[in-house]
Protein backbone atom coordinates (compact mmCIF):
# COMPACT_ATOMS: atom_id res chain seq x y z
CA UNK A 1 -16.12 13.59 13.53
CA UNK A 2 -13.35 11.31 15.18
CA UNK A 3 -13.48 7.89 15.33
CA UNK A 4 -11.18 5.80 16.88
CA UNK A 5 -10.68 2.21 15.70
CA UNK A 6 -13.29 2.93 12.68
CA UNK A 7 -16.21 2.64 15.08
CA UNK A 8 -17.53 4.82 17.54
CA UNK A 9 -19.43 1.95 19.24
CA UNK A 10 -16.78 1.10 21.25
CA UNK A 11 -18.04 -0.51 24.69
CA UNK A 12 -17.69 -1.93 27.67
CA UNK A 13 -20.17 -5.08 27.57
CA UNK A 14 -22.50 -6.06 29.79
CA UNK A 15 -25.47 -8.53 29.12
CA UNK A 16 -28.15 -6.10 27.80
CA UNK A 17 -26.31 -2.54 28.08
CA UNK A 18 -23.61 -0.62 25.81
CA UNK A 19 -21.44 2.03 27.35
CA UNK A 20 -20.08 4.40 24.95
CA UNK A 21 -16.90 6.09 24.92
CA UNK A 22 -13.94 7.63 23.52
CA UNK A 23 -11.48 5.46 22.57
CA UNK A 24 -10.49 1.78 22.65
CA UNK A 25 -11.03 0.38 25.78
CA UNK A 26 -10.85 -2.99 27.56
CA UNK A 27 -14.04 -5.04 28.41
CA UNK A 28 -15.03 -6.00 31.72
CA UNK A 29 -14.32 -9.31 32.58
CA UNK A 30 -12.68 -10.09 29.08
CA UNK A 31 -9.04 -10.76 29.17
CA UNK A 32 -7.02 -8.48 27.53
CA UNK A 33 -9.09 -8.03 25.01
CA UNK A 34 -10.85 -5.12 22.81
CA UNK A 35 -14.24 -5.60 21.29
CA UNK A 36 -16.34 -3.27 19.08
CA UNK A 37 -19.92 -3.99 17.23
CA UNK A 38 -21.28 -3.22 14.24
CA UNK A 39 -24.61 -0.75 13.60
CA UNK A 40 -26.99 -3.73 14.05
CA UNK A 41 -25.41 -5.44 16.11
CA UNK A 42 -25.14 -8.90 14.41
CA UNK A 43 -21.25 -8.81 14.79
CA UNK A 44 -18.52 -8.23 17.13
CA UNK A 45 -14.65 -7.94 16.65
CA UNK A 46 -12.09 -9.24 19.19
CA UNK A 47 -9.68 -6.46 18.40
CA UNK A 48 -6.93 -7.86 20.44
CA UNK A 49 -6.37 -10.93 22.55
CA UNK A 50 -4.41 -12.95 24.33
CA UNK A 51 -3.74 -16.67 23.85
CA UNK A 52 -4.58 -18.40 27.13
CA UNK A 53 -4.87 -22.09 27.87
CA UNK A 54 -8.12 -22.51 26.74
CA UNK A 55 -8.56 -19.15 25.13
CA UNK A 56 -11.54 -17.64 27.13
CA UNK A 57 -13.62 -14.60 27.68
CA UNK A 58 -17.05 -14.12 29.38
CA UNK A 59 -19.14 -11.41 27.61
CA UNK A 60 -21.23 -10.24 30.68
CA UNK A 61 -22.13 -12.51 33.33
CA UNK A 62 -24.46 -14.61 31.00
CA UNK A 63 -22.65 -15.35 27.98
CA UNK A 64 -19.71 -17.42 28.09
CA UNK A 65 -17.77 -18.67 25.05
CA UNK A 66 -14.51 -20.61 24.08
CA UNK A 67 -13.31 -20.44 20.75
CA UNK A 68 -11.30 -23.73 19.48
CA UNK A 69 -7.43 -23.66 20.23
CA UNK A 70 -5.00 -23.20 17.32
CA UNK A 71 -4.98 -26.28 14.94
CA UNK A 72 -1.42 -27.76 13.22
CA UNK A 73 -1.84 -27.55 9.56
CA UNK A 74 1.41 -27.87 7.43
CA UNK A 75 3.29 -27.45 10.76
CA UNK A 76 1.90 -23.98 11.50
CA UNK A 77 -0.50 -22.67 13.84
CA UNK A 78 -4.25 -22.01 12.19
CA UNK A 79 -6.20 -19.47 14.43
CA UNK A 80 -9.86 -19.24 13.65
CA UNK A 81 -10.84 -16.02 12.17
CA UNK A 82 -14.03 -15.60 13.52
CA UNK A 83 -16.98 -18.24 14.88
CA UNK A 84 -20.73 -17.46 15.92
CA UNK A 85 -22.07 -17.40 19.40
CA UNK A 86 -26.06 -17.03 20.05
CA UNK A 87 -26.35 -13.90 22.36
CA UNK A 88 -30.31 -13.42 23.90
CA UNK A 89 -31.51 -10.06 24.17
CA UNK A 90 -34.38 -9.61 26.28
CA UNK A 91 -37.09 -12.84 24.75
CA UNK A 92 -34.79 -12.73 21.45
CA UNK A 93 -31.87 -14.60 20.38
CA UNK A 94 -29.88 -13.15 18.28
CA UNK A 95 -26.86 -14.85 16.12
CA UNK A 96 -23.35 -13.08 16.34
CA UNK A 97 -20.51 -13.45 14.31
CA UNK A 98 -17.00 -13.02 16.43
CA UNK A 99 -14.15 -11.67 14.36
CA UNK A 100 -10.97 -12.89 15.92
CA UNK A 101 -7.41 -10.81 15.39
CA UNK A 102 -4.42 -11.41 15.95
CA UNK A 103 -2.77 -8.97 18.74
CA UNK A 104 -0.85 -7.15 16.14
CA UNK A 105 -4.02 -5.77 14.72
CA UNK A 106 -3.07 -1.94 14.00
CA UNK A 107 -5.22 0.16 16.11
CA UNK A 108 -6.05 3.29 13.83
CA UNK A 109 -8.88 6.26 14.24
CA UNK A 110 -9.74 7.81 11.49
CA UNK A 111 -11.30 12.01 11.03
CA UNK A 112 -14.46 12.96 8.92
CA UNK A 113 -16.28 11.06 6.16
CA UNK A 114 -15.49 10.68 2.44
CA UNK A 115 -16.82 12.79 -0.26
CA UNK A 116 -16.35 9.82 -2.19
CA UNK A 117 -18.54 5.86 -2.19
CA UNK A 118 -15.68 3.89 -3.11
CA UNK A 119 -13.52 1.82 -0.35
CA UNK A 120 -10.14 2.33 0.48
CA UNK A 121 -7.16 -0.71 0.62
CA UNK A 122 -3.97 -1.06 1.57
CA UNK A 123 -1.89 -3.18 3.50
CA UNK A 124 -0.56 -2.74 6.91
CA UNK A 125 2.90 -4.26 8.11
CA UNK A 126 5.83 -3.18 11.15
CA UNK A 127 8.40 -1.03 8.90
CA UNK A 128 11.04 -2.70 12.02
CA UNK A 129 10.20 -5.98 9.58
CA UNK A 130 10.96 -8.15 12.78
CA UNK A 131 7.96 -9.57 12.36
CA UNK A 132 6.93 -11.62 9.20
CA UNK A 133 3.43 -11.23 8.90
CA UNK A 134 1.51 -8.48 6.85
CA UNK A 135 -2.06 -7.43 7.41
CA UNK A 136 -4.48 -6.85 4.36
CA UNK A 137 -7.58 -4.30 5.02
CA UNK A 138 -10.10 -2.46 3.52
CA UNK A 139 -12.00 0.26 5.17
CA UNK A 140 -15.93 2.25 4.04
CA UNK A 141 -15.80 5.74 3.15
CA UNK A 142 -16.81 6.25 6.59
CA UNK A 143 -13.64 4.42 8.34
CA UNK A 144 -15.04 1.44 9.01
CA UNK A 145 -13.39 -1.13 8.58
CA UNK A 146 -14.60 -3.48 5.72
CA UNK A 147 -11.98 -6.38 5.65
CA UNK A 148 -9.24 -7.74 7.40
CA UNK A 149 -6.99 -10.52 7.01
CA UNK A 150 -3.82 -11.74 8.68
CA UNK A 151 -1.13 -13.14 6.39
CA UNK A 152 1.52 -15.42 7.92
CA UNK A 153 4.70 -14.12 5.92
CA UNK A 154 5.86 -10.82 4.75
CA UNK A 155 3.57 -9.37 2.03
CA UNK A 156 3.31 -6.08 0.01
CA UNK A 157 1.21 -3.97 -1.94
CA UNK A 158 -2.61 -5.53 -1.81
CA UNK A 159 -4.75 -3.38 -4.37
CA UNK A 160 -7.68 -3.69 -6.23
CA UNK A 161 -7.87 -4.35 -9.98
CA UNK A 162 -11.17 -3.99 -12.33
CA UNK A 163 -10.71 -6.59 -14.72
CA UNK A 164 -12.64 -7.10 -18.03
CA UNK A 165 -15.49 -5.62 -15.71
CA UNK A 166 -14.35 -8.05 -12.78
CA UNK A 167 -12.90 -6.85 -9.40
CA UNK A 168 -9.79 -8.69 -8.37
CA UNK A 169 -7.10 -7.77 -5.46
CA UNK A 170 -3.92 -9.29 -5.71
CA UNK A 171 -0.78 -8.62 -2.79
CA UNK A 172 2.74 -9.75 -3.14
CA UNK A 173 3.92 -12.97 -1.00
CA UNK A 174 7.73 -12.55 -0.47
CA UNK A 175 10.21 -14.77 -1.09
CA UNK A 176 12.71 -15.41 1.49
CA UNK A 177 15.71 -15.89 -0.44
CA UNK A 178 15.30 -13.59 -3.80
CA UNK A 179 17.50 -12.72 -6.58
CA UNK A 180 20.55 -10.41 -5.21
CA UNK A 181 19.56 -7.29 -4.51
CA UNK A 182 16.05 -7.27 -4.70
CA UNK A 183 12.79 -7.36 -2.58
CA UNK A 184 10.95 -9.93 -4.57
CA UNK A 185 7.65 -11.91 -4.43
CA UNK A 186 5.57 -14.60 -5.72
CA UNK A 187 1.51 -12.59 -6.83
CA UNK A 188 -1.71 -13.85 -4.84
CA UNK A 189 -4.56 -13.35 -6.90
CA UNK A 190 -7.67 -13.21 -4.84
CA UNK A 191 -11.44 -12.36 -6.06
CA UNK A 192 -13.74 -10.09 -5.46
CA UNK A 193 -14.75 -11.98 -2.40
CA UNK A 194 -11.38 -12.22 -1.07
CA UNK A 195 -11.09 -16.12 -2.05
CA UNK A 196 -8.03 -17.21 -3.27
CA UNK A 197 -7.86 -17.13 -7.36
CA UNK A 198 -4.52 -18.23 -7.90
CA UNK A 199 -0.47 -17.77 -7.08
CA UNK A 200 1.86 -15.95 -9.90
CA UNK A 201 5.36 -17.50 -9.67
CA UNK A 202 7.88 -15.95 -9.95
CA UNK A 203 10.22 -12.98 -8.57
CA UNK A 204 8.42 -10.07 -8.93
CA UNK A 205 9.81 -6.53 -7.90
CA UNK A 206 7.62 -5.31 -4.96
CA UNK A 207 7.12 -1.65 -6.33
CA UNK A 208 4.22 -2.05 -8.90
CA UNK A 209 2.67 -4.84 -10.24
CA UNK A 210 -0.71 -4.56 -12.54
CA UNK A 211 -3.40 -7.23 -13.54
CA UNK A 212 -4.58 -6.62 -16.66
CA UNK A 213 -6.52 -10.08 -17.25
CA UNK A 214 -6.93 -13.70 -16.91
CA UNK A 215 -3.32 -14.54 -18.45
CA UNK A 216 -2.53 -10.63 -18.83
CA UNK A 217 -0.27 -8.67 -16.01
CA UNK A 218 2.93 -6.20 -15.60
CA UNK A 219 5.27 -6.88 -13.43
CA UNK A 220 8.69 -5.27 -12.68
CA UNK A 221 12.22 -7.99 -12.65
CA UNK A 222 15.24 -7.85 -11.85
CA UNK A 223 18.42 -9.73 -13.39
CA UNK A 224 21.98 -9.11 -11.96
CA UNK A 225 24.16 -7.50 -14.98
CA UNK A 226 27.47 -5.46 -15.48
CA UNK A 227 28.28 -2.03 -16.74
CA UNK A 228 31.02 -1.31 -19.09
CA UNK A 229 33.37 -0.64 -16.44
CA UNK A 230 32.43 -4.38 -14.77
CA UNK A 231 30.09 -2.86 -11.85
CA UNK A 232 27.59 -5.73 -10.83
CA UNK A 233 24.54 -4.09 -10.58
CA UNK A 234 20.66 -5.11 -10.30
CA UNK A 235 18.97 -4.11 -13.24
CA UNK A 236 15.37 -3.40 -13.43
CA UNK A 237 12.88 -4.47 -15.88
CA UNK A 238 9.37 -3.38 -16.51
CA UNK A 239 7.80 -6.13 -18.52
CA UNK A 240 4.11 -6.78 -19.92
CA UNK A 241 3.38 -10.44 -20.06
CA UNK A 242 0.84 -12.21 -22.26
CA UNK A 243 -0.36 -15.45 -22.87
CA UNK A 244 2.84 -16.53 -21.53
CA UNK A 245 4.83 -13.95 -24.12
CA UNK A 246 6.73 -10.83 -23.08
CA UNK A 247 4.93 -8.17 -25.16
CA UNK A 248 7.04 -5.38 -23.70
CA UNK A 249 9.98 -5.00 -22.00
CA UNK A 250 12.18 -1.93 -20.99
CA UNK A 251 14.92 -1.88 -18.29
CA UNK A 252 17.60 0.11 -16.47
CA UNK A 253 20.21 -1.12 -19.12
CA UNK A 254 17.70 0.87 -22.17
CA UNK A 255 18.30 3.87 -20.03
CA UNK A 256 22.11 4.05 -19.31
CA UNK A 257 22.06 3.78 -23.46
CA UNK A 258 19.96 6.91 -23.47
CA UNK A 259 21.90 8.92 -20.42
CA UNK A 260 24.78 8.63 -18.10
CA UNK A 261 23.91 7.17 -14.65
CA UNK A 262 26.35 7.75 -11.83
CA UNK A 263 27.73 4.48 -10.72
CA UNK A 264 28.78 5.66 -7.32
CA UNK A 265 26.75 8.96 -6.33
CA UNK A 266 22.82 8.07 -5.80
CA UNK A 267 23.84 4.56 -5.68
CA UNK A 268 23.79 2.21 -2.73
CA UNK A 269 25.27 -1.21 -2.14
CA UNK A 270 23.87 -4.43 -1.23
CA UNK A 271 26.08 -6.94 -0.15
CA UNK A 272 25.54 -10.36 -0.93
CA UNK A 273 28.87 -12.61 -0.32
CA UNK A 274 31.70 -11.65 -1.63
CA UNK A 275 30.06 -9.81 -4.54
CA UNK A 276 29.16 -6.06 -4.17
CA UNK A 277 25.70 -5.45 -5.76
CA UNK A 278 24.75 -1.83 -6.75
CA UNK A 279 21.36 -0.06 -7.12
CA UNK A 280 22.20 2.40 -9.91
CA UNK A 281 18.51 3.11 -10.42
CA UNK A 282 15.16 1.15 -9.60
CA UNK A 283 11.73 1.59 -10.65
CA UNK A 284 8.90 2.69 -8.31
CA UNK A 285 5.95 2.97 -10.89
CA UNK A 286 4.67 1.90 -13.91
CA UNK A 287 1.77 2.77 -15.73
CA UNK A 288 0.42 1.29 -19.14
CA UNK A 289 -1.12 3.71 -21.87
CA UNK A 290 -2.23 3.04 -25.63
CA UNK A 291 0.83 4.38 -26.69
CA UNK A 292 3.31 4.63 -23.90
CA UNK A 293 4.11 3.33 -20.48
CA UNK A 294 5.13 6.21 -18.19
CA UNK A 295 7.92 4.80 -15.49
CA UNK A 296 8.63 6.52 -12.07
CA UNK A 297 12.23 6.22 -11.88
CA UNK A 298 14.49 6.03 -8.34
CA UNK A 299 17.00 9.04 -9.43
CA UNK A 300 13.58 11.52 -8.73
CA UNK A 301 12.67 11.40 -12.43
CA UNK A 302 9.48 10.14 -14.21
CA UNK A 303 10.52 8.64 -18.01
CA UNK A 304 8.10 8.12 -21.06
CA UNK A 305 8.69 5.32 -23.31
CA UNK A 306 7.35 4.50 -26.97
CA UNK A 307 4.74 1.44 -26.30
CA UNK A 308 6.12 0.21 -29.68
CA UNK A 309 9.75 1.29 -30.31
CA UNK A 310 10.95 1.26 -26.83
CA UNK A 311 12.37 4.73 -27.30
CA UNK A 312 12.43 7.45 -24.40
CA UNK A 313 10.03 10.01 -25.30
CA UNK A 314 10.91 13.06 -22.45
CA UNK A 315 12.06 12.70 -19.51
CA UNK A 316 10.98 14.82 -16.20
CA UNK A 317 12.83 15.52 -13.31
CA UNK A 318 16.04 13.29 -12.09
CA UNK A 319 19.48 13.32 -13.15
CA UNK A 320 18.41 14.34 -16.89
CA UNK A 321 15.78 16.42 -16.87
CA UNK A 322 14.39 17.79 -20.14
CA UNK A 323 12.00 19.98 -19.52
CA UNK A 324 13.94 23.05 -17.20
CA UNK A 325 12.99 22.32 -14.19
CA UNK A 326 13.46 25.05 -10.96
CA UNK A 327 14.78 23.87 -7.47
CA UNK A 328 11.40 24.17 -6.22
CA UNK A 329 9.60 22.43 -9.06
CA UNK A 330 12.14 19.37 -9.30
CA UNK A 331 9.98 16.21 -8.44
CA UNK A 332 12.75 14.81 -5.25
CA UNK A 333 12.04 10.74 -4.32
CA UNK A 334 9.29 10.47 -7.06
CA UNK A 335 7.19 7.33 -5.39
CA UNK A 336 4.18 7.59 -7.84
CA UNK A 337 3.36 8.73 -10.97
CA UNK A 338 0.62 9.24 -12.92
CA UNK A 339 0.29 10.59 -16.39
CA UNK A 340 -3.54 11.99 -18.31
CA UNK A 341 -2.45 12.09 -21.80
CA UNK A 342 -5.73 14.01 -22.72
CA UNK A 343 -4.46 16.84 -20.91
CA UNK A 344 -0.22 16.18 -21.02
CA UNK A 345 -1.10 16.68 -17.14
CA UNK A 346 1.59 14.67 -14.89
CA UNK A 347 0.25 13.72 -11.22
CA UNK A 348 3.10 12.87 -8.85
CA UNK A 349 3.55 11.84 -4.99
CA UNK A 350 7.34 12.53 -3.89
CA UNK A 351 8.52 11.54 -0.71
CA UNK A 352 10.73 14.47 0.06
CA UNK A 353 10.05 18.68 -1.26
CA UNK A 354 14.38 18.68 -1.18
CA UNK A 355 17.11 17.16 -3.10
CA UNK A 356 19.27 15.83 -0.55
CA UNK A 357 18.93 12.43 0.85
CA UNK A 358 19.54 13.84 4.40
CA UNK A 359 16.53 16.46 4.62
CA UNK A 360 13.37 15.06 6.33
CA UNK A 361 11.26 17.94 4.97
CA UNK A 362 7.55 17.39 4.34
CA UNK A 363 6.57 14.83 1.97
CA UNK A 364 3.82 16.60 -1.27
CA UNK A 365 2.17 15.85 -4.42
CA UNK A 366 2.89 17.93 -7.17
CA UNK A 367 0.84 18.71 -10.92
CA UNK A 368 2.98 19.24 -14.28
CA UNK A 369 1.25 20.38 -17.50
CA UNK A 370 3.59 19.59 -19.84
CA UNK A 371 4.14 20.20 -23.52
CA UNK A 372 5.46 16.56 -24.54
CA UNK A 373 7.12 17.01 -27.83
CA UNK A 374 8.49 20.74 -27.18
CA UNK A 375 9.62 19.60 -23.59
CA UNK A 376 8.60 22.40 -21.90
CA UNK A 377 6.36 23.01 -18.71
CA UNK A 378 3.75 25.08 -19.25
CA UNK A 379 1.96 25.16 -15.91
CA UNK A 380 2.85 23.76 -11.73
CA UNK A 381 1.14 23.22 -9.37
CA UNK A 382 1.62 21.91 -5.04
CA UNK A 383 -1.46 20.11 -5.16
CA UNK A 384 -0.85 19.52 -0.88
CA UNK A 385 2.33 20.04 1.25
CA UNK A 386 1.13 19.19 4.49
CA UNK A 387 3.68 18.30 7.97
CA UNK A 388 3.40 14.33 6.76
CA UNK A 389 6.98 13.47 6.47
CA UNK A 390 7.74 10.08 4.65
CA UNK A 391 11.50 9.45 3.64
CA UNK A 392 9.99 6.41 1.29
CA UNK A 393 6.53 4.94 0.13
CA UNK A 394 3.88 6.71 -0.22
CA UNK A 395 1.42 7.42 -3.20
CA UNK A 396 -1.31 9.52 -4.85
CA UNK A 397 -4.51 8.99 -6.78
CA UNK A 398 -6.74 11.24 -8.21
CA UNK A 399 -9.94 9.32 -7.64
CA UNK A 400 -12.35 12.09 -8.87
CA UNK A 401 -11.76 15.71 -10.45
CA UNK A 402 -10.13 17.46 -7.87
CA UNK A 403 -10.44 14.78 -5.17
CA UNK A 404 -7.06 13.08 -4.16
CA UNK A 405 -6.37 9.66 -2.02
CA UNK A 406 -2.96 10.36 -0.56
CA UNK A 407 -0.82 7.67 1.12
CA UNK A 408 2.24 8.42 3.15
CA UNK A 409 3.59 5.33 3.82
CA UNK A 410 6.08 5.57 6.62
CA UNK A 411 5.01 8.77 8.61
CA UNK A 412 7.44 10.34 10.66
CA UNK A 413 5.47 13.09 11.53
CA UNK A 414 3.95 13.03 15.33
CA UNK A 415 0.65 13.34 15.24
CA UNK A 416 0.37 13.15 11.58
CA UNK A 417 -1.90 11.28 8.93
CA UNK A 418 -1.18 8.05 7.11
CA UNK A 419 -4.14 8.34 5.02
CA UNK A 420 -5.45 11.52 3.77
CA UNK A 421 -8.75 12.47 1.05
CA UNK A 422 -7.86 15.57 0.12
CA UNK A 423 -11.00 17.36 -1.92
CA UNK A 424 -11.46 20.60 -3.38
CA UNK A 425 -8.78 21.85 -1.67
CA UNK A 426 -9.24 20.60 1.80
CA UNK A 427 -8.40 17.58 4.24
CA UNK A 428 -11.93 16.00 3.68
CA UNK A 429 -10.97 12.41 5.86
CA UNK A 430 -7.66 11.06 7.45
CA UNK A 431 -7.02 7.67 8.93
CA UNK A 432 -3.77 7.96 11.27
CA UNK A 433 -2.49 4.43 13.49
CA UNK A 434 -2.04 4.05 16.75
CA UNK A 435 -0.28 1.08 16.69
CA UNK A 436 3.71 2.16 16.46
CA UNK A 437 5.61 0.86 13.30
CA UNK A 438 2.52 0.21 11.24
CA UNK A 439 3.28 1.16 7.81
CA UNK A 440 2.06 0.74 4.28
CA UNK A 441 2.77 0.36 0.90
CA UNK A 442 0.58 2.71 -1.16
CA UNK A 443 -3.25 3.38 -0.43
CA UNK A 444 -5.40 2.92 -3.14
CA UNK A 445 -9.38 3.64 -4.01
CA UNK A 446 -11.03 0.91 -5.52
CA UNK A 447 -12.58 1.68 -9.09
């Protein structure tokens, strides 16, 4: 079933009629303006509008309403998010809640119907980064849409965290003027309501971030350091904070002890000054376990590292591969990791199915069973190689046996998916935007 813009009550509105139809359409007598109700009718979103002076539409020929102009608060403009009108139907009146968006509201349609109950999240921003807003939303296992919030600002990332049986969603707020080299961010915490909770400081790394409780979290940092041959260079740090300690920390530096890094090859330059800062490696995942944290690295490798000792246990894939990888089983642009220690079963999303920077070929997520203390690879598997083509973002979760939530975060692919349940083998729901330039971090289920 296609839907387009989550709903397929979109209409043209008259007083006591609704017109169906195909896709997004304006409203008679509305000014630029796109409107679509809920099942029961109790509320309406404004998917796009235009600020006029006053801001006006008339629903029908009855119903006229005029939502409040844009208040000054701290110097900004404050746009209402949504008001009630009273709309009579027939010898009823009937209460409606108007959800107001901003005209950069992503249009999106979405294909078929999860096989799954939980909600999908992610947020929505333009990959030109022109513009600084971000957009946070949350969509039913239908397509509907769920939630939506305009952020004044850049902002990355928004998941969902289950916490000590709580549900929490936390995004990162960037900072305009980070530490060299690095796209870094102060962490909303919001609750399961969407209310604001509180604001991390700091500079967080934008690539993973977890909330593990009230005073509990992992973050990635950077710090600017130099090699042994005097190459400034932004390290990266995974690091567990707790009760204001540092219970863990591992970095880029702990690596280049373990292996060689290129310090020209693979790396790029960002120049701040007069000071040349290089990206040797960066981190793009992290994931906590009892005994290990498993770390998607930026040279196309995934690393294993002793909770306790801080030693590498194996590494897969990348520059130093331990564990014999073919050409056509190498993990290229590794964006997310995940690793089932029950069954030594590594779940990956990698942007690219070549090793050169330069091939656009389609993005896939790939299965190792692995053998962790003989390093070898006992089984591989393409999950899905579809046309999607994302040269970065992206991710992958396996939210039920054999049911995957696939992101692919910048989509070069005409015609092709953003969002994608893949279950038991087949494309069971997609969610592709309309709206050019809209991209997203990583997708992610909520637990």
């Amino acid at each position: 079933m296609l839907k387009i813009v989550s709903e397929i009550l979109v209409f043209a509105l008259l007083t006591t009629t609704t017109t169906f139809a195909s896709e997004t359409q304006p409203i008679a007598n509305v000014d630029d303006a796109y409107l679509r109700w809920n099942r029961d009718r109790t509320e309406v979103d404004i998917l796009e509008y235009r600020k006029s002076k006053p801001p006006t539409w008339v629903l029908g020929k009855k119903i006229v309403f005029q939502p409040r102009v844009a208040t000054k608060k701290g110097g900004r403009e404050v746009w209402p998010q949504s008001f009630v009108i009273s709309r009579k139907e027939g010898t009823k009146t009937k209460n409606v809640r108007v959800n107001l968006f901003k005209p950069v509201f992503p249009a999106y349609r979405t294909q078929g119907e999860s096989v799954l109950k939980s909600s999908i999240v992610a947020s929505v921003f333009d990959v030109n980064g022109t513009n600084a807003f971000c957009q946070l939303m949350k969509w039913a296992p239908n397509g509907d849409l769920e939630f939506y919030r305009y952020t004044d600002g850049s902002c990355s990332d928004f998941r969902p965290h289950l916490v000590n049986g709580k549900k929490y969603y936390t995004y990162g707020k960037l900072l305009p003027k980070p530490v060299r080299g690095t796209m870094a961010a102060s962490i909303v915490v919001l609750d399961e309501n969407f209310d604001f909770v509180r604001e991390i400081p700091g500079e967080f790394d934008q690539h993973d971030f977890l909330l593990l409780g009230d005073d509990h979290f992992v973050s990635i940092e950077s710090a600017l350091r130099r090699t042994s041959q005097g190459l400034l260079f932004s390290d990266r740090i995974v690091r567990e904070h707790k009760a204001g300690k540092i219970e863990f920390e591992w970095s880029i530096s702990d690596y280049m002890k373990h292996v060689k890094v290129p310090q020209t090859a693979g790396a790029y330059i960002v120049e701040d000054g007069s000071d040349a800062v290089a990206e040797l490696v960066h981190l793009n995942s992290v994931q906590m376990l009892p005994n290990e944290v498993i770390i998607g690295l930026g040279d196309s490798g995934v690393v294993s590292v002793n909770r306790k000792t801080r030693a590498i246990n194996w590494i897969l894939g990348g520059f130093h591969d331990e564990f014999g990888l073919t050409f056509q089983q190498h993990p290229y642009f590794v964006h997310s990791s995940k690793f089932d220690p029950s069954t030594n079963r590594l779940l990956i999303f990698q942007n690219r199915t070549l090793g050169s920077a330069l091939s656009f070929t389609p993005s896939r997520v790939t299965a190792y069973e692995i053998d962790p203390k003989k390093k070898a690879l006992k089984t591989f598997k393409v999950i899905r190689a579809g046309k999607e083509i994302t040269p970065f973002l992206g991710s992958v979760q396996e939210s039920a046996p054999d049911v995957y939530s696939i992101g692919f975060g910048k989509n070069m692919t005409p015609d092709a998916e953003h969002f994608v349940e893949f279950a038991n083998g087949r494309d069971t729901m997609s969610l592709r935007f309309l709206t050019p330039n809209s991209v997203t971090y990583r997708f992610y289920r909520e637990p």
